[in-house]
C-alpha atoms as a PDB file:
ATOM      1  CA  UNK A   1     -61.538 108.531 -26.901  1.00  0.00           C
ATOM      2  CA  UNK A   2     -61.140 105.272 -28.555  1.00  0.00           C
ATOM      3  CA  UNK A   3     -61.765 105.308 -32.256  1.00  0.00           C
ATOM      4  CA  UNK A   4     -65.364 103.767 -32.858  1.00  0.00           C
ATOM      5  CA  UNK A   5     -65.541 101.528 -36.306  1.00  0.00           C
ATOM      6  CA  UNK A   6     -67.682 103.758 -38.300  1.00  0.00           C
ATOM      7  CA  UNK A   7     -64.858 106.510 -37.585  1.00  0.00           C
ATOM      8  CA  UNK A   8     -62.477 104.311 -39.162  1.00  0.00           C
ATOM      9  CA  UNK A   9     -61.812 105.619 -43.043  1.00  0.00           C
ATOM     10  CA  UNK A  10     -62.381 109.306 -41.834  1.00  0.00           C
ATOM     11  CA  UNK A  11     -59.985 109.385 -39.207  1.00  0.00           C
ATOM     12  CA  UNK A  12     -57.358 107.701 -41.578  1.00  0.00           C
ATOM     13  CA  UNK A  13     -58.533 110.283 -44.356  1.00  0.00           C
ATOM     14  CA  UNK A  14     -57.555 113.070 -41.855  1.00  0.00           C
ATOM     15  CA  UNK A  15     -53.930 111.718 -41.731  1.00  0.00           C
ATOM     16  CA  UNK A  16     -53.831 112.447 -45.222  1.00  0.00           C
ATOM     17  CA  UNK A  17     -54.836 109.151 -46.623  1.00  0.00           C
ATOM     18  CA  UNK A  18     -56.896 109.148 -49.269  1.00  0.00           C
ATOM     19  CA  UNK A  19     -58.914 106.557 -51.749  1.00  0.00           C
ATOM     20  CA  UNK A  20     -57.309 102.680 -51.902  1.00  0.00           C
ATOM     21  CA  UNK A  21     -54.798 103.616 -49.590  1.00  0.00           C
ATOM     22  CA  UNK A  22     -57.488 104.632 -46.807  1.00  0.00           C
ATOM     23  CA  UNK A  23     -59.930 101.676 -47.714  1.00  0.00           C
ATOM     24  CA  UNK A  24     -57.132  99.551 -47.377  1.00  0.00           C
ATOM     25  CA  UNK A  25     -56.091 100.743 -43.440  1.00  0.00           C
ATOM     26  CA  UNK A  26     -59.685 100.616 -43.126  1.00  0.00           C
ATOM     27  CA  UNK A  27     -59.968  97.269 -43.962  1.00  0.00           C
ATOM     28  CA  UNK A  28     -57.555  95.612 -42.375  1.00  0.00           C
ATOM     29  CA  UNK A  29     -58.282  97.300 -39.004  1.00  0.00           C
ATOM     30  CA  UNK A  30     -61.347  96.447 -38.829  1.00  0.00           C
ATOM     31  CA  UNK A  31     -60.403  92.730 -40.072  1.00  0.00           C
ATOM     32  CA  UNK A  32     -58.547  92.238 -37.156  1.00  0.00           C
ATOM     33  CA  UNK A  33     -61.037  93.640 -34.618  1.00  0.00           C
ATOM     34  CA  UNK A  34     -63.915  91.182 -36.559  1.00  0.00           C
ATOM     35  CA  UNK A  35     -61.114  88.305 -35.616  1.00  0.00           C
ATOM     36  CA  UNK A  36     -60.016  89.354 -32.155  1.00  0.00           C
ATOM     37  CA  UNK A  37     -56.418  90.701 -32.959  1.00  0.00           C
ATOM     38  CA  UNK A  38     -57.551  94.091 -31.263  1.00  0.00           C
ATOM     39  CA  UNK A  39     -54.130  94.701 -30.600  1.00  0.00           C
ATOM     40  CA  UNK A  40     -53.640  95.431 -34.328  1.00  0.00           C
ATOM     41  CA  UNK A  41     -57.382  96.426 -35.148  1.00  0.00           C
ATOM     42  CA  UNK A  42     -58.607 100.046 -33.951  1.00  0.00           C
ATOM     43  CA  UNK A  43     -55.929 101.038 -31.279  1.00  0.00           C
ATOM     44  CA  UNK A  44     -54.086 101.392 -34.483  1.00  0.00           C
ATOM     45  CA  UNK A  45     -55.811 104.057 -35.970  1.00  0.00           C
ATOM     46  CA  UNK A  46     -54.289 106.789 -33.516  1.00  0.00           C
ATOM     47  CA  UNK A  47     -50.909 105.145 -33.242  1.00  0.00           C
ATOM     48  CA  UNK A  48     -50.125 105.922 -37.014  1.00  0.00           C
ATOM     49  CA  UNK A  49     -50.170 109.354 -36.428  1.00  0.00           C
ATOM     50  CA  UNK A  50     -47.444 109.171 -33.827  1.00  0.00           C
ATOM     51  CA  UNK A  51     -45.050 107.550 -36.068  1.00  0.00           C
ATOM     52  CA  UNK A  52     -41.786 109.669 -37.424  1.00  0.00           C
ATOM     53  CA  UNK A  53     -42.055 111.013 -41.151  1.00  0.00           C
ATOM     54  CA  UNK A  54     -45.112 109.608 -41.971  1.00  0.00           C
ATOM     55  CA  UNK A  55     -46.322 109.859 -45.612  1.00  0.00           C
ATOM     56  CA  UNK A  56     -49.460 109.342 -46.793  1.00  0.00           C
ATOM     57  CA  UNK A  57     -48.385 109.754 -50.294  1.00  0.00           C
ATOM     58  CA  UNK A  58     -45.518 107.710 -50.680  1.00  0.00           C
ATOM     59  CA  UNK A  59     -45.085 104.717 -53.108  1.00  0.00           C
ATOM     60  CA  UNK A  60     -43.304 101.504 -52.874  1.00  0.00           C
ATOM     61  CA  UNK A  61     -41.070 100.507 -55.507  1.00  0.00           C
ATOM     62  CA  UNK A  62     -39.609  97.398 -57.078  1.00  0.00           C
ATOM     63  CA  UNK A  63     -36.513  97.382 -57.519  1.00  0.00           C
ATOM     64  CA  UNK A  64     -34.950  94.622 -58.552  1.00  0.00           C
ATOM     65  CA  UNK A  65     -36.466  91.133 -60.534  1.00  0.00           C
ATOM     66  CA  UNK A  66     -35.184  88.042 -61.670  1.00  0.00           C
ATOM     67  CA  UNK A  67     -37.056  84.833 -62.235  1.00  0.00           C
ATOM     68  CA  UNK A  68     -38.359  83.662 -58.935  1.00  0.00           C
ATOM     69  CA  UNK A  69     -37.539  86.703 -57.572  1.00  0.00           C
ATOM     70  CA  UNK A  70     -38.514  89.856 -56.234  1.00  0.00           C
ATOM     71  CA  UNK A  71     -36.913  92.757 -54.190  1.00  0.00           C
ATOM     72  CA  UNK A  72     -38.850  96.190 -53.367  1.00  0.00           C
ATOM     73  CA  UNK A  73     -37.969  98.744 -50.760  1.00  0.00           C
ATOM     74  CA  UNK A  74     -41.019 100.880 -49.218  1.00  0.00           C
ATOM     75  CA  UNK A  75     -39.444 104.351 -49.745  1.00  0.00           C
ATOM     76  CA  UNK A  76     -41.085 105.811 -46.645  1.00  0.00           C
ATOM     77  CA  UNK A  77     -44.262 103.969 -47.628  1.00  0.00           C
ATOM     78  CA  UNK A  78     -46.048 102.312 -44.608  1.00  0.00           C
ATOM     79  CA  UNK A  79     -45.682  99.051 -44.745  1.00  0.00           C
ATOM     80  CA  UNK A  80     -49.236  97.964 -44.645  1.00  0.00           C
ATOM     81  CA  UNK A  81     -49.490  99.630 -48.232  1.00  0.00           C
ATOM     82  CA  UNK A  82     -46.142  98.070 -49.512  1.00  0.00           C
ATOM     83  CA  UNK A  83     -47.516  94.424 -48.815  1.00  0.00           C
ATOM     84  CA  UNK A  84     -50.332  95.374 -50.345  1.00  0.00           C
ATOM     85  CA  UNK A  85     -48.830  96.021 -53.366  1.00  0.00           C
ATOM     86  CA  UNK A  86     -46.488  93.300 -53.046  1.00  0.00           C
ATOM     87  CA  UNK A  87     -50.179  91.343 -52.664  1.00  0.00           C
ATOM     88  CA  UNK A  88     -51.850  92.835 -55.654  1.00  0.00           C
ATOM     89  CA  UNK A  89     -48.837  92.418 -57.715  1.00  0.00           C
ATOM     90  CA  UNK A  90     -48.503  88.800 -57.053  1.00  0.00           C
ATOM     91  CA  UNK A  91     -52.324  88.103 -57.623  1.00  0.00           C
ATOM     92  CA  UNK A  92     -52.066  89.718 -61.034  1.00  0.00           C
ATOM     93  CA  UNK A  93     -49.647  87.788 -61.988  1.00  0.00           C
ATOM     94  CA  UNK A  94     -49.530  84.554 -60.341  1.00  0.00           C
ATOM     95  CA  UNK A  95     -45.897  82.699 -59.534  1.00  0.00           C
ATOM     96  CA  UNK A  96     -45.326  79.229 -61.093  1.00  0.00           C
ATOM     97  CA  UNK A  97     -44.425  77.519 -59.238  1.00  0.00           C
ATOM     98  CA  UNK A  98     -43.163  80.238 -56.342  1.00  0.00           C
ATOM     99  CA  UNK A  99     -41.363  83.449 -56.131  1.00  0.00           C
ATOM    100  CA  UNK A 100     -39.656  84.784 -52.854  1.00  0.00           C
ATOM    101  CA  UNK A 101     -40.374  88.403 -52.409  1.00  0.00           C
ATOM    102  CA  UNK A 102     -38.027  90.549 -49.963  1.00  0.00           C
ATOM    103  CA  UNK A 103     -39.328  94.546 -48.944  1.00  0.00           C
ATOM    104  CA  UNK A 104     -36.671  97.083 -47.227  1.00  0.00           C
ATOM    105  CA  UNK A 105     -38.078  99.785 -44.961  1.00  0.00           C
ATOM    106  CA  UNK A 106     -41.449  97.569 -44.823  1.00  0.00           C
ATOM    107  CA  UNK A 107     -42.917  98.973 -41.377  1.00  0.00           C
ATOM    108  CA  UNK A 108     -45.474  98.733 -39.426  1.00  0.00           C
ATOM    109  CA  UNK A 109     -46.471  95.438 -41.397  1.00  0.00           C
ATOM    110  CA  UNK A 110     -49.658  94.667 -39.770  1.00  0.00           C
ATOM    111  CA  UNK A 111     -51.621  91.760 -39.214  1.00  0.00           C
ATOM    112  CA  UNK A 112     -49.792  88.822 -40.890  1.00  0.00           C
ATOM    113  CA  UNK A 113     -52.578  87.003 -41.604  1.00  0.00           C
ATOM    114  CA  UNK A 114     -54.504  89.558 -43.360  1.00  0.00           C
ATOM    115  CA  UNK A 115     -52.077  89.183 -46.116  1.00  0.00           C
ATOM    116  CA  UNK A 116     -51.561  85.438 -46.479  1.00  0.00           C
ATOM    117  CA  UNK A 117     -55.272  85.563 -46.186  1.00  0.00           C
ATOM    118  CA  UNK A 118     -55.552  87.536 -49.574  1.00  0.00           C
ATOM    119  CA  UNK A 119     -52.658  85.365 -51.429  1.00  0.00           C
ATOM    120  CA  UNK A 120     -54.888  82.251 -50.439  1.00  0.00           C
ATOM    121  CA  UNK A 121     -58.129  83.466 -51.339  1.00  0.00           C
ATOM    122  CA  UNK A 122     -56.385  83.866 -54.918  1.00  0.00           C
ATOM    123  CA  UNK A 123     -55.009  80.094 -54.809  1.00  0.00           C
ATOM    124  CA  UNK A 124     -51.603  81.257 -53.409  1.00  0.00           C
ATOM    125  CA  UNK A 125     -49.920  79.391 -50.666  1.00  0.00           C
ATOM    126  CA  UNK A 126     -47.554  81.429 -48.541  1.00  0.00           C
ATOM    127  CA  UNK A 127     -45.824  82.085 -46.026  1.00  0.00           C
ATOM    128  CA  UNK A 128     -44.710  85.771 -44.688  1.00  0.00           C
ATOM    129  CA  UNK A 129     -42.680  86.744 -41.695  1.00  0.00           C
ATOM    130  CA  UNK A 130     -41.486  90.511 -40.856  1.00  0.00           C
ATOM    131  CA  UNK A 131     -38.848  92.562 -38.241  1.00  0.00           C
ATOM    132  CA  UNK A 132     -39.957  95.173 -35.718  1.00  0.00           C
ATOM    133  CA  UNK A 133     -38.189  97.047 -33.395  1.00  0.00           C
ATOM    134  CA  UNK A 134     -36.322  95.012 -30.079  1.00  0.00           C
ATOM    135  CA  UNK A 135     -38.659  94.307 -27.858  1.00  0.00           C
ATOM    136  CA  UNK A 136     -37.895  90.529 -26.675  1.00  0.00           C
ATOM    137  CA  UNK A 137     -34.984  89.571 -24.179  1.00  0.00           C
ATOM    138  CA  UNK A 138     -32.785  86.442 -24.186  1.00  0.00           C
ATOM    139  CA  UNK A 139     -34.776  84.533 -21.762  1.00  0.00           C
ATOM    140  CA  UNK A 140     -31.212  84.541 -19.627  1.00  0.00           C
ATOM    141  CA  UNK A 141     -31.868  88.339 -19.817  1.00  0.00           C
ATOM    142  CA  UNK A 142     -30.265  91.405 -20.738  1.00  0.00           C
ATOM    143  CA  UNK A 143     -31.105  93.938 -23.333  1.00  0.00           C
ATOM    144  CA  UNK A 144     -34.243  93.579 -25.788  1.00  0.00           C
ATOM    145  CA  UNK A 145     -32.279  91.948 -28.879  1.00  0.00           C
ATOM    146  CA  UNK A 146     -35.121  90.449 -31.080  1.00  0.00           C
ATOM    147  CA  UNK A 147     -38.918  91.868 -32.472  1.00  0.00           C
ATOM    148  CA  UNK A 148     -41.748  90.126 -31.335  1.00  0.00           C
ATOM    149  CA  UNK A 149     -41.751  88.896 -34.887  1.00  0.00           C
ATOM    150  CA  UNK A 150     -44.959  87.081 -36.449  1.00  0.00           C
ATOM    151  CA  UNK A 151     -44.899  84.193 -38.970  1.00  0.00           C
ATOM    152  CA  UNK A 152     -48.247  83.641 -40.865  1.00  0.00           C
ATOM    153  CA  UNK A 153     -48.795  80.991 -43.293  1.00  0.00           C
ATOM    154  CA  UNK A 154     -52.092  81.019 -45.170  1.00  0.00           C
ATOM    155  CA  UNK A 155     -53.406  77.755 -47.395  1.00  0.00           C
ATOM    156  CA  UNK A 156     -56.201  77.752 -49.690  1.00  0.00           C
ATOM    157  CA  UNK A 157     -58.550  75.009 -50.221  1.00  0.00           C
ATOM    158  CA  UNK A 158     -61.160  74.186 -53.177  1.00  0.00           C
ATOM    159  CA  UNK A 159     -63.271  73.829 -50.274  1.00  0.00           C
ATOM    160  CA  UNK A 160     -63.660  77.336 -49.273  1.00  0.00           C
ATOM    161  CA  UNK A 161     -61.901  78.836 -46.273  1.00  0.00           C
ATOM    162  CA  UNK A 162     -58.448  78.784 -46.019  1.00  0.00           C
ATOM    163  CA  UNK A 163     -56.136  77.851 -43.334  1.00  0.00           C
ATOM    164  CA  UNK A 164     -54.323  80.883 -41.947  1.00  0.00           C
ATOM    165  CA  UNK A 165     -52.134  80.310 -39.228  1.00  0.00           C
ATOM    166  CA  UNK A 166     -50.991  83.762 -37.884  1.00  0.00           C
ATOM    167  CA  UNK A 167     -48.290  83.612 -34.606  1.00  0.00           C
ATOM    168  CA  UNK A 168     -46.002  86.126 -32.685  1.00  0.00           C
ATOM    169  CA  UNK A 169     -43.092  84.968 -30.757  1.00  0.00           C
ATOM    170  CA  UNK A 170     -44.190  86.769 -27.854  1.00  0.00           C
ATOM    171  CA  UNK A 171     -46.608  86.276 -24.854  1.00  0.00           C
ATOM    172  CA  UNK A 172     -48.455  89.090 -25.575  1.00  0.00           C
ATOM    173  CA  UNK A 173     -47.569  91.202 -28.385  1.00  0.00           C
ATOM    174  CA  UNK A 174     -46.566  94.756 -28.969  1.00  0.00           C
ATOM    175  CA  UNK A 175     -50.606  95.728 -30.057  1.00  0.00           C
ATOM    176  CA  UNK A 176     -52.256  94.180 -27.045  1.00  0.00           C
ATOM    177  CA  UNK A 177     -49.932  96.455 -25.165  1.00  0.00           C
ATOM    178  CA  UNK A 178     -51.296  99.382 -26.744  1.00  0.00           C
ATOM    179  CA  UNK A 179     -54.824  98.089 -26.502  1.00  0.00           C
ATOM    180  CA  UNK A 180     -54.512  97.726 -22.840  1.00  0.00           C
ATOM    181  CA  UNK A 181     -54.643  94.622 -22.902  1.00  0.00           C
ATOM    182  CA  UNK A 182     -51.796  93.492 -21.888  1.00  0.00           C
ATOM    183  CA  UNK A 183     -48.612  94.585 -19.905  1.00  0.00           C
ATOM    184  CA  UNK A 184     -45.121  95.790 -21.253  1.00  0.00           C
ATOM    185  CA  UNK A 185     -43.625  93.010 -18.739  1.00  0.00           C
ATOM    186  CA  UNK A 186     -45.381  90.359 -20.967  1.00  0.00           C
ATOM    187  CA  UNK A 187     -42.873  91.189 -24.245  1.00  0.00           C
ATOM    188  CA  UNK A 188     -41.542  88.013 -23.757  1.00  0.00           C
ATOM    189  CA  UNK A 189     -40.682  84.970 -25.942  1.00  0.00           C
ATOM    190  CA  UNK A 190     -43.842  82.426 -24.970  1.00  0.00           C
ATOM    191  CA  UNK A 191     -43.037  79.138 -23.399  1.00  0.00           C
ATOM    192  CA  UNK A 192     -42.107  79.928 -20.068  1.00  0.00           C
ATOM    193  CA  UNK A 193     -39.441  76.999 -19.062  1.00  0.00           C
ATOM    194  CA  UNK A 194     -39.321  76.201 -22.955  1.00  0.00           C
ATOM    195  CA  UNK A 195     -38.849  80.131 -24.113  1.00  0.00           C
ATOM    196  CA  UNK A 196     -35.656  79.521 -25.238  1.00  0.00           C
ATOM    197  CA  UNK A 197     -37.092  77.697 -28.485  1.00  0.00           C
ATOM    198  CA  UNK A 198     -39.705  80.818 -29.421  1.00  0.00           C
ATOM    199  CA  UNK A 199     -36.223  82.738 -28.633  1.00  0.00           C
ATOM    200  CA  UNK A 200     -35.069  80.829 -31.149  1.00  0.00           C
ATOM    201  CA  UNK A 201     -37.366  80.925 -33.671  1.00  0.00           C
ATOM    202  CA  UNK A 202     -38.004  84.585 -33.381  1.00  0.00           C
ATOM    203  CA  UNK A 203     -33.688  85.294 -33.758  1.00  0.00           C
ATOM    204  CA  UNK A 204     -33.353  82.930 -36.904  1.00  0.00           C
ATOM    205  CA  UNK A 205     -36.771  84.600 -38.648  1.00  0.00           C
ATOM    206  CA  UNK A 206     -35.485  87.815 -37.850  1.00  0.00           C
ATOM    207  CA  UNK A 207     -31.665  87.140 -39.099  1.00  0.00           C
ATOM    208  CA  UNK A 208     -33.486  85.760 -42.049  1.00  0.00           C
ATOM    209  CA  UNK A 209     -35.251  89.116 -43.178  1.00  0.00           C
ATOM    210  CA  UNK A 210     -32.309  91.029 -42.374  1.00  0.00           C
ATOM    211  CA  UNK A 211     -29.776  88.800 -44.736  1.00  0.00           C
ATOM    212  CA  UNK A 212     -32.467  89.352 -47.264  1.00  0.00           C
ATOM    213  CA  UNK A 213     -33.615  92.321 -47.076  1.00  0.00           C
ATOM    214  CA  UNK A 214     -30.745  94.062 -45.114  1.00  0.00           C
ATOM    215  CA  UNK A 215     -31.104  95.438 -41.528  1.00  0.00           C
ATOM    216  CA  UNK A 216     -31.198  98.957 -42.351  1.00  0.00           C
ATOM    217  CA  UNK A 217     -35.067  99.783 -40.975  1.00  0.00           C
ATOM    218  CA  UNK A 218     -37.419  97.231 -40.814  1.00  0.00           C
ATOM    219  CA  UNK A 219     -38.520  94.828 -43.883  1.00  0.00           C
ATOM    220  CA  UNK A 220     -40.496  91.579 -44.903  1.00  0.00           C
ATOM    221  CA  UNK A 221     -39.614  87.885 -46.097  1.00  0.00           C
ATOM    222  CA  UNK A 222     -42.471  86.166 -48.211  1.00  0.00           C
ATOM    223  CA  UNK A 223     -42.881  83.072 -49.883  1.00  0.00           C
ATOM    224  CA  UNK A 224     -45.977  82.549 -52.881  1.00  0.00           C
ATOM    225  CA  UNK A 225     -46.288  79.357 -54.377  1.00  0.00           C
ATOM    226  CA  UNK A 226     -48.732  78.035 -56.874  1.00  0.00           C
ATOM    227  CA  UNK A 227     -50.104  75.069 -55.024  1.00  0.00           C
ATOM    228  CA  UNK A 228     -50.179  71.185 -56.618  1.00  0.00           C
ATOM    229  CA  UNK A 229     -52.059  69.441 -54.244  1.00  0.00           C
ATOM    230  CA  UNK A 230     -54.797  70.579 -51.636  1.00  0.00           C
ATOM    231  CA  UNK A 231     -54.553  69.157 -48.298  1.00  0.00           C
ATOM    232  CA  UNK A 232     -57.300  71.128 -46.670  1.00  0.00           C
ATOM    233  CA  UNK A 233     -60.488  69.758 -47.219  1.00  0.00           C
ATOM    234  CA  UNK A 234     -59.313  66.140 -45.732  1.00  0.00           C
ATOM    235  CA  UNK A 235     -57.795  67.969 -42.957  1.00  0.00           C
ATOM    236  CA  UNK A 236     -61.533  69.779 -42.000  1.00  0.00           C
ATOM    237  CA  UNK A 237     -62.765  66.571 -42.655  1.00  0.00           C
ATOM    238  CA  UNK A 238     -60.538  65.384 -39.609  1.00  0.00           C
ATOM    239  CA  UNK A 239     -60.888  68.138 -37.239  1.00  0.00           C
ATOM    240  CA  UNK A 240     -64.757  67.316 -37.556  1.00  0.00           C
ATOM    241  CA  UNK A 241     -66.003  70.632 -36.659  1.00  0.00           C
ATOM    242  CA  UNK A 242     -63.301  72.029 -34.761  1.00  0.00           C
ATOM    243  CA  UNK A 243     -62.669  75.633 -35.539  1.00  0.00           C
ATOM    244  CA  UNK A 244     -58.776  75.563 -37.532  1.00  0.00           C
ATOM    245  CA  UNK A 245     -56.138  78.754 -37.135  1.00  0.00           C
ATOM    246  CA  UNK A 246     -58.235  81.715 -39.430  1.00  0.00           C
ATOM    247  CA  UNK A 247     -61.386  80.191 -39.171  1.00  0.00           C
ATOM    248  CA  UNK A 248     -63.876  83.142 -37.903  1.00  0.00           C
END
């Protein structure tokens, strides 16, 4: 039976999750059912407990610093709860002007745009991309060599909303297939005749966490700046109406 919304925190409780770390699941499942990203909203719920060695009371660590810098490393922590803390950390103490944070053994990372979301509601810009396992082809074909791997890139405004632009390389992705909505045959880079250049994109971001973060499990490339100018009200102004990536 599929998980209804007000069985949310208890089911995720009975995994062994307990307090922030439950409200937090919570949360960002049922963000991304409120926003139509079902594929990562309550057909989630289940799949966590059919993931290898999972451990509702690990802690991510950081473990490394340097101006501009940080490096942390999940330690069997999912990886939901390590970009939270990446999140919270950043928030409570504010980059100037950026930092780029890199997380080993990050996994499963979530919806993107939940996090960028939460750096721009605090007046961070950002921009956060993350690996998964092979599940996209060279459009020539062959062998799955790439995740479907998302980039999201959140803005905040003095007007209000932020812009959160949150994109898989993919057709469909990985969640829609386990949400029935969508068929395994559509792991794909999008584009059809021009697939080659979300190939592309989705190699190079993926190469990129891996240099950074190494390719040893899974992990997570952000960028947090501390914004000097504010571009979105004039663009809203613009778009006259028109619902923008992230609006609801």
């Amino acid at each position: 039976m599929p998980v209804r919304p007000e069985e949310v925190l208890d089911r995720i409780r009975s995994l062994g999750f307990s307090g922030p770390d439950a409200e937090l699941l919570a949360d960002h499942f049922l963000d991304a059912e409120r926003r139509g990203k079902t594929g990562h909203g309550l057909a989630r719920v289940e799949w966590l407990a059919t993931l290898p060695d999972l451990d509702p009371a690990a802690r991510p660590e950081l473990v490394s610093a340097a101006p501009g810098f940080e490096h942390w490393d999940g330690r069997g922590t999912l990886g939901y709860l390590t970009l939270a803390a990446i999140c919270a950390h950043l928030v409570a103490d504010p980059p100037w002007p950026a930092k780029v944070v890199t997380a080993a053994h990050c996994f499963p990372t979530g919806m993107l745009g939940y996090w960028v979301r939460w750096l721009a509601e605090a007046g961070l810009a950002a921009l956060l991309t993350a690996t998964s396992p092979p599940r996209l082809a060279h459009p020539g074909g062959g062998a799955a060599l790439v995740g479907t791997i998302p980039l999201a890139i959140g803005i905040p405004s003095s007007g209000g909303d932020p812009i959160v632009a949150d994109v898989s390389m993919a057709k469909a992705t990985y969640g829609a297939v386990l949400a029935g909505e969508a068929a395994p045959e559509e792991l794909v880079p999008f584009g059809a005749d021009q697939a080659h250049k979300s190939f592309a994109l989705a190699l190079g971001l993926q190469l990129l966490v891996q240099a950074a973060a190494g390719a040893d499990g899974y992990g997570a490339f952000l960028v947090a700046l501390a914004p000097e100018f504010d571009p979105v009200p004039d663009l809203r102004a613009r778009a006259a109406g028109l619902r923008l990536p992230g609006d609801s």
